[in-house]
C-alpha atoms as a PDB file:
ATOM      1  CA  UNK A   1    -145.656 162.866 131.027  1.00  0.00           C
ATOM      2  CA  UNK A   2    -144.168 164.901 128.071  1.00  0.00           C
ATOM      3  CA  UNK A   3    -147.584 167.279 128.170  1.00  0.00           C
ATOM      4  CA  UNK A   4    -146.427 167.796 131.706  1.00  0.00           C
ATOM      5  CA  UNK A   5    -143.270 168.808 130.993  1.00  0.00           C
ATOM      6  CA  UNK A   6    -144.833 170.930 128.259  1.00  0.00           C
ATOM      7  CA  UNK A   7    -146.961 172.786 130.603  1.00  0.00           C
ATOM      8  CA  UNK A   8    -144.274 173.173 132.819  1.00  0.00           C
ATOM      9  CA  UNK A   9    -141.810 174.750 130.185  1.00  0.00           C
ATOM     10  CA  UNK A  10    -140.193 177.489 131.573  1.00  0.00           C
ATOM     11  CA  UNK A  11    -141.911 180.936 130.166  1.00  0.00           C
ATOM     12  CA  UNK A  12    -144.981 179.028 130.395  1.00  0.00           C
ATOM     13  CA  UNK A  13    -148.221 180.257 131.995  1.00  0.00           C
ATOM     14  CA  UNK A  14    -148.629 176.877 134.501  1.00  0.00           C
ATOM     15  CA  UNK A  15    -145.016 177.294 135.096  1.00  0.00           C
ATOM     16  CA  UNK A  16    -145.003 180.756 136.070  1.00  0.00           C
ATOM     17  CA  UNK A  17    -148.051 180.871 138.329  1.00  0.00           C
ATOM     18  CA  UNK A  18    -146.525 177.743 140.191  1.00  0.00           C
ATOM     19  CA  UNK A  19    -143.206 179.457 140.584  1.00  0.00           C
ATOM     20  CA  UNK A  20    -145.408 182.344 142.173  1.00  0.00           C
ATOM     21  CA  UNK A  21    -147.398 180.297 144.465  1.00  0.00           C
ATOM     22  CA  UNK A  22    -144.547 178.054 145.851  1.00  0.00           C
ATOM     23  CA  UNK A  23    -142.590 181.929 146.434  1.00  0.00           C
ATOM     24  CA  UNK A  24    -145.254 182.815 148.303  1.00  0.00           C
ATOM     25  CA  UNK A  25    -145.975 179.849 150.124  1.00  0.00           C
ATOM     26  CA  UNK A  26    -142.302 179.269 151.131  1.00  0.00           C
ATOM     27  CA  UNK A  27    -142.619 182.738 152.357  1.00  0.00           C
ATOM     28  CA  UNK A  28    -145.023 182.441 155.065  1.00  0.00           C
ATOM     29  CA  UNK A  29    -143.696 179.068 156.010  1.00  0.00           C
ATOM     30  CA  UNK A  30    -140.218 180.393 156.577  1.00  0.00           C
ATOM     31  CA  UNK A  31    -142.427 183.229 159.010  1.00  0.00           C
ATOM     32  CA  UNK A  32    -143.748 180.497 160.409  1.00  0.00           C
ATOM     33  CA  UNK A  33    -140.402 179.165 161.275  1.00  0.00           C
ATOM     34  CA  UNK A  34    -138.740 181.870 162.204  1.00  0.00           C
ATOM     35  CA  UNK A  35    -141.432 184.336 164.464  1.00  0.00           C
ATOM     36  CA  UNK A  36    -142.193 181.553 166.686  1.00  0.00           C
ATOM     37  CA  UNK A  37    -145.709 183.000 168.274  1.00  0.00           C
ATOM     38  CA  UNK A  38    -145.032 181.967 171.655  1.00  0.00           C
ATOM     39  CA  UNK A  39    -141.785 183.849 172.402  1.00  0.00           C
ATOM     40  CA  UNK A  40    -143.557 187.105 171.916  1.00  0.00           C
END
């Protein structure tokens, strides 16, 4: 668990290309959300 934590320190490598990825996915699941395909 600690070696986690290490990896996941901030200013990290892991940490910062998980920080990217969860930006981007939250990104095109709040598009998702919000331009609702149907209505248009």
């Amino acid at each position: 668990m600690q070696d986690v934590a290490a990896a996941l320190g901030f200013g990290q490598p892991l940490y910062m290309v998980l920080y990217g990825v969860l930006i981007i996915f939250f990104c095109f699941f709040y598009t998702a959300l919000v331009f609702n395909s149907r209505e248009t």
